[in-house]
N, C-alpha and C. Protein backbone atom coordinates (compact mmCIF):
# COMPACT_ATOMS: atom_id res chain seq x y z
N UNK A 1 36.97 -7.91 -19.17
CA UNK A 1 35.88 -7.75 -18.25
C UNK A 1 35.35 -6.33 -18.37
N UNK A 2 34.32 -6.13 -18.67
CA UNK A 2 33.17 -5.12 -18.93
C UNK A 2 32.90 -4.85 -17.04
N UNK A 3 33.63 -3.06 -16.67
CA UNK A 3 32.65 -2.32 -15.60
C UNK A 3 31.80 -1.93 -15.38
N UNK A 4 30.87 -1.86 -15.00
CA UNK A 4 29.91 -0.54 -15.10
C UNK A 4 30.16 0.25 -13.59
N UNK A 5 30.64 1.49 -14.18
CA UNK A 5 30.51 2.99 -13.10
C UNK A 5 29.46 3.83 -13.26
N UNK A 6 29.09 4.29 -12.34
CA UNK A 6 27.86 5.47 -12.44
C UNK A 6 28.57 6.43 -13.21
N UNK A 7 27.62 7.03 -14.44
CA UNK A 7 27.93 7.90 -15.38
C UNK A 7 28.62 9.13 -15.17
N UNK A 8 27.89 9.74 -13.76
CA UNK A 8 28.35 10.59 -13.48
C UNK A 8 29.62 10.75 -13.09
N UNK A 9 30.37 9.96 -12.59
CA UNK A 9 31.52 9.83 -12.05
C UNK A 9 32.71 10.51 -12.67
N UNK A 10 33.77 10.84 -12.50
CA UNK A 10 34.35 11.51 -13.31
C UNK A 10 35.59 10.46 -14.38
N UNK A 11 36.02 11.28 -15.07
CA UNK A 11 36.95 10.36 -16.28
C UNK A 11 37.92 10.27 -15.66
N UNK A 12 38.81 9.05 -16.03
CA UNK A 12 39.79 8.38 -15.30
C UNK A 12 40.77 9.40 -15.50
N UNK A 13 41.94 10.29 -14.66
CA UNK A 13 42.96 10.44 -14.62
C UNK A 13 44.43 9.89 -15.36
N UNK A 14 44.98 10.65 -16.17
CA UNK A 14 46.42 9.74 -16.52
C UNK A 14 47.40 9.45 -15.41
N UNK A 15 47.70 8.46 -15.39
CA UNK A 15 48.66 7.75 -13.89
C UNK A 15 49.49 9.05 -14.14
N UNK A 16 49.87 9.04 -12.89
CA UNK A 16 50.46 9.88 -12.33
C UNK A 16 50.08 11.37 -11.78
N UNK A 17 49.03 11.63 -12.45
CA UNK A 17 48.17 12.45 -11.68
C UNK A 17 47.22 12.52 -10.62
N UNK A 18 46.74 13.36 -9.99
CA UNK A 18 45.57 13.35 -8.96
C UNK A 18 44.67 12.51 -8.93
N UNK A 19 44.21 11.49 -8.09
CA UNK A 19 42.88 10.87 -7.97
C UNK A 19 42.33 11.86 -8.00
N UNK A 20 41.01 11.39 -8.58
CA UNK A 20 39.75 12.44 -8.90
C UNK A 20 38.89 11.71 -8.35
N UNK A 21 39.02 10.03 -8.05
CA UNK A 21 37.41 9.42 -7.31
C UNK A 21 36.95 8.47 -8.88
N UNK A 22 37.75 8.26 -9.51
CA UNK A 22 37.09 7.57 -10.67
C UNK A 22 36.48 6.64 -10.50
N UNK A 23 36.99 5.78 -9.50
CA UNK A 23 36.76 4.45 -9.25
C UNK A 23 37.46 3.30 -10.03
N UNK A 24 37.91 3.38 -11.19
CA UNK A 24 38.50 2.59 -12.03
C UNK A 24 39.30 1.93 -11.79
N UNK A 25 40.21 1.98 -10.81
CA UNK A 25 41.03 1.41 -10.50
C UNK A 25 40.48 -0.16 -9.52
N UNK A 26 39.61 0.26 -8.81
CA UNK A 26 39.13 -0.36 -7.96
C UNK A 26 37.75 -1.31 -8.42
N UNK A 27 37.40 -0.68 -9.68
CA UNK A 27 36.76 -1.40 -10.18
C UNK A 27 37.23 -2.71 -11.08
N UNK A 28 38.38 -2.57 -11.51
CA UNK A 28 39.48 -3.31 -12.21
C UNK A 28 39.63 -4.50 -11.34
N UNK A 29 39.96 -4.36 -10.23
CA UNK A 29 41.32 -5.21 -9.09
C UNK A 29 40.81 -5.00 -8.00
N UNK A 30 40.57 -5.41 -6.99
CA UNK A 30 41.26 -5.37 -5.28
C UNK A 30 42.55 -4.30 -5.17
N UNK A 31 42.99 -3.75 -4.20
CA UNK A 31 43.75 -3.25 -3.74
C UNK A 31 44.78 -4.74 -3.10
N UNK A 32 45.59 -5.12 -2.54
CA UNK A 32 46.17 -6.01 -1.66
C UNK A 32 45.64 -6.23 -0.04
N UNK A 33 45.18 -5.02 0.15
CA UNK A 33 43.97 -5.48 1.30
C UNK A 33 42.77 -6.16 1.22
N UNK A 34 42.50 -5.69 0.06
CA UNK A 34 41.35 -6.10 -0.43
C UNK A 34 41.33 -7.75 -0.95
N UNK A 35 41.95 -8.15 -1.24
CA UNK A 35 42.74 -9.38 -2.10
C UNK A 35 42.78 -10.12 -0.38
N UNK A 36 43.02 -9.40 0.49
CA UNK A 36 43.25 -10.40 1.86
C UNK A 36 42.14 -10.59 2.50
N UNK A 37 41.00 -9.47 2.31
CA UNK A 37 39.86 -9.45 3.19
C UNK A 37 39.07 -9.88 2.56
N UNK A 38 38.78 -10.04 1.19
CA UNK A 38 37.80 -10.55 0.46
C UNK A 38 38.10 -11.58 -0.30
N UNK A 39 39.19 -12.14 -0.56
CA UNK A 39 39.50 -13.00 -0.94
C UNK A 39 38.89 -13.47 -2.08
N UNK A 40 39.24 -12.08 -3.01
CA UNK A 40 39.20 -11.96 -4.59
C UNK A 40 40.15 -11.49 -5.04
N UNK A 41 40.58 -12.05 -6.38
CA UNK A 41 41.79 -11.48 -6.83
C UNK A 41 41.24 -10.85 -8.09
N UNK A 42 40.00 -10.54 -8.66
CA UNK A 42 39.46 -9.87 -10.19
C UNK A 42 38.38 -9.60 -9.83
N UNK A 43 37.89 -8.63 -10.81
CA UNK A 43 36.75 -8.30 -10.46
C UNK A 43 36.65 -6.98 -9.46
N UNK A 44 35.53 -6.47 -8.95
CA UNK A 44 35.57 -5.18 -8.70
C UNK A 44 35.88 -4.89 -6.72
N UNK A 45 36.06 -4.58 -6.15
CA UNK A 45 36.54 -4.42 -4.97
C UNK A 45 35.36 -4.66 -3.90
N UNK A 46 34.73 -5.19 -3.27
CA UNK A 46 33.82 -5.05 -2.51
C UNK A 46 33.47 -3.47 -1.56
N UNK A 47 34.83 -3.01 -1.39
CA UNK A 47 34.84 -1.92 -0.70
C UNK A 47 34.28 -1.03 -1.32
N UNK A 48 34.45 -0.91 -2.71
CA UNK A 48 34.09 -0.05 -3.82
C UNK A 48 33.08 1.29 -3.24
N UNK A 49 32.58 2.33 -3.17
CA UNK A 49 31.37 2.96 -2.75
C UNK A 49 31.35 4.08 -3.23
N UNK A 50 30.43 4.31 -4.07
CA UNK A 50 29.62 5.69 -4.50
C UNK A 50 29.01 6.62 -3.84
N UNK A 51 29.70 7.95 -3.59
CA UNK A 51 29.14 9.01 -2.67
C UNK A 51 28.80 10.18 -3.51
N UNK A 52 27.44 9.54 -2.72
CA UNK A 52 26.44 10.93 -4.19
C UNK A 52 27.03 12.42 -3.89
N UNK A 53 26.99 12.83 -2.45
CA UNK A 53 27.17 14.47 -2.44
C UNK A 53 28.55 15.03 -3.06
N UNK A 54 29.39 14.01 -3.40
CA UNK A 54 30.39 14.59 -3.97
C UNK A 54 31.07 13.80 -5.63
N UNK A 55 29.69 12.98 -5.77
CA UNK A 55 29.86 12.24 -7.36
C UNK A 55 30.74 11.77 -7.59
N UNK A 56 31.52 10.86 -6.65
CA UNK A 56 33.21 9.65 -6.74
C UNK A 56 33.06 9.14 -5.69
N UNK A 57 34.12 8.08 -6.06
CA UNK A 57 33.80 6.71 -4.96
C UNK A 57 35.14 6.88 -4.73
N UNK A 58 35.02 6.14 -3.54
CA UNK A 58 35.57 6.12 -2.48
C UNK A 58 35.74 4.60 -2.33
N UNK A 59 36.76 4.52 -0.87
CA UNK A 59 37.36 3.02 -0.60
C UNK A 59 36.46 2.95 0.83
N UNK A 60 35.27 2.30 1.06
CA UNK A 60 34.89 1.53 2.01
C UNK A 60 35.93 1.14 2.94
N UNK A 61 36.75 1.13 3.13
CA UNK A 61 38.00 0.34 4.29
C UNK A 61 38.30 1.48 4.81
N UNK A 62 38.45 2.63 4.45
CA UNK A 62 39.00 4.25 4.20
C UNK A 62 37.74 4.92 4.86
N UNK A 63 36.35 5.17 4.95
CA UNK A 63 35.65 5.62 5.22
C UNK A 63 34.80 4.99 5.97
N UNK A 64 34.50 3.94 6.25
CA UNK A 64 33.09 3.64 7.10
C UNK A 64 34.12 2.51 8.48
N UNK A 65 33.71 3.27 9.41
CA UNK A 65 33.93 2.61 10.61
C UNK A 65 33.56 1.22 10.74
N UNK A 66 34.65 0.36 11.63
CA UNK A 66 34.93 -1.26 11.37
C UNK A 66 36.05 -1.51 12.19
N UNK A 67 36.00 -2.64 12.44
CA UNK A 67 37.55 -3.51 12.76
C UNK A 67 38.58 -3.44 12.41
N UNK A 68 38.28 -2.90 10.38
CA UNK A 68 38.83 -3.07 9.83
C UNK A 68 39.64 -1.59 9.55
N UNK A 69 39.02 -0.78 10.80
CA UNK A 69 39.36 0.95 10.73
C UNK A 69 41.20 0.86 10.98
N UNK A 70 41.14 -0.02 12.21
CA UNK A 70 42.62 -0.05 12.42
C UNK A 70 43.53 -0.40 11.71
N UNK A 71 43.51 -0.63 10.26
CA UNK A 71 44.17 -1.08 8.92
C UNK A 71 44.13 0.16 7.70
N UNK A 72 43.44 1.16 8.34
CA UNK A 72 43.28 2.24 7.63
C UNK A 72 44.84 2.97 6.93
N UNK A 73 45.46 3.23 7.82
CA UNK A 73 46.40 3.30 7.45
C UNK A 73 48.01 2.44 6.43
N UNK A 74 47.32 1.83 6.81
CA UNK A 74 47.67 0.11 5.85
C UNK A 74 47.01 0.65 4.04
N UNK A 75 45.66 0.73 4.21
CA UNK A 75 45.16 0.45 3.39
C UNK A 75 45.27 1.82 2.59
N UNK A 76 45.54 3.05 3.06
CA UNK A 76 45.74 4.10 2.73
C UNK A 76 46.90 4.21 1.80
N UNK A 77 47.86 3.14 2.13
CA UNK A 77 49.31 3.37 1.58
C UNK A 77 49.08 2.17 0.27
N UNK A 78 48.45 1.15 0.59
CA UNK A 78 48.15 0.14 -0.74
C UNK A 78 47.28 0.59 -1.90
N UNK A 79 46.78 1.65 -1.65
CA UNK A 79 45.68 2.19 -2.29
C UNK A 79 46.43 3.65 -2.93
N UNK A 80 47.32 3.66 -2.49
CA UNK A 80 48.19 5.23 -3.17
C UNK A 80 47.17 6.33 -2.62
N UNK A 81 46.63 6.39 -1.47
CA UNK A 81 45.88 8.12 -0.78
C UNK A 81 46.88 9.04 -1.14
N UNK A 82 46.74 9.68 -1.86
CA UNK A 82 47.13 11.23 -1.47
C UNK A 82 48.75 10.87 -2.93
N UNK A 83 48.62 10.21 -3.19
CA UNK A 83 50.02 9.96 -4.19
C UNK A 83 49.44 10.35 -5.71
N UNK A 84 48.04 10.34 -5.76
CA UNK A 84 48.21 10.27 -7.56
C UNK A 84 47.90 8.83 -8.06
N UNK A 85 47.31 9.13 -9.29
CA UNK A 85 46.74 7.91 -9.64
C UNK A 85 47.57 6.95 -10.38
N UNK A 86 47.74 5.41 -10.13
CA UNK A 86 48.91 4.71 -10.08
C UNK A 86 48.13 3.35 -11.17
N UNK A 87 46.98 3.30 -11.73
CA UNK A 87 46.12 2.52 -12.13
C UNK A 87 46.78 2.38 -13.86
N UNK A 88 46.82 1.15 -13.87
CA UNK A 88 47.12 1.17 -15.67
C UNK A 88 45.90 0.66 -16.18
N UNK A 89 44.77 0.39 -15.80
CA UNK A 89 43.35 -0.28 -16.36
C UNK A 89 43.05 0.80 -17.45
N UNK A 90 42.36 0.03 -18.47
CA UNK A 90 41.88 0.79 -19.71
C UNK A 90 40.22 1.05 -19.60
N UNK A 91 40.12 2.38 -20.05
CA UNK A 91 38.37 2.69 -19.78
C UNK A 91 38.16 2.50 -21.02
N UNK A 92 37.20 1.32 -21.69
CA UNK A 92 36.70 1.31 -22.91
C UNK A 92 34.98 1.80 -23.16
N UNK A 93 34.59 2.68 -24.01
CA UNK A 93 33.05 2.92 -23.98
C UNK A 93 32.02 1.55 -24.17
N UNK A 94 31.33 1.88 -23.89
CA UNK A 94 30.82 -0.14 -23.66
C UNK A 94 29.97 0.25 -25.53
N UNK A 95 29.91 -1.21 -25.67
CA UNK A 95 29.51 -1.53 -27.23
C UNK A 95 27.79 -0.72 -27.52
C-alpha cells in the first residue's frame, strides 16, 4: 500500500529513536485505539493530522478535544508518546 505524506514532513526516524512527527507510522496502521474507534485495521488512521505551524502530524485523539479526550491517556501509551519511535513500516520513494 502506497502513502502519501505531505512532503514537507520530516523523514522517518530509526525505531528506537525520537518521534519527530513523521506520521508514518500512523499512516501504515491504526494505533489499537484507533482499530476500536474506527474500526479499521489497514490503511491510514483517521486521527492522522497535519499541523502546518510546526510541519508534523500529530494524533487527533491526543490533540483536539472530544469524548474521546478521556482516553487520552490510553491512547498516549498505545501510541508510544514520549517513548521513541516503535514503527517497523518501510518508507519507499513512490515510482
Amino acid at each position: 500500500m502506497l502513502v502519501t505524506l505531505d512532503a514537507r514532513a520530516p523523514a522517518k526516524p530509526a525505531p528506537g529513536t525520537d518521534c519527530n512527527g513523521c506520521g508514518v507510522c500512523c499512516a501504515a496502521e491504526p494505533c489499537p485505539l484507533g482499530l476500536i474507534l474506527f474500526r479499521r485495521r489497514r490503511g491510514p488512521c483517521p486521527a492522522l493530522e497535519w499541523e502546518e505551524p510546526s510541519r508534523r502530524y500529530r494524533c487527533g485523539l491526543l490533540t483536539r478535544p472530544g469524548w474521546w479526550r478521556l482516553l487520552a491517556p490510553l491512547a498516549a501509551r498505545w501510541i508510544a508518546a514520549g517513548q521513541g519511535c516503535d514503527s517497523d513500516a518501510r518508507v519507499e520513494d513512490p515510482p
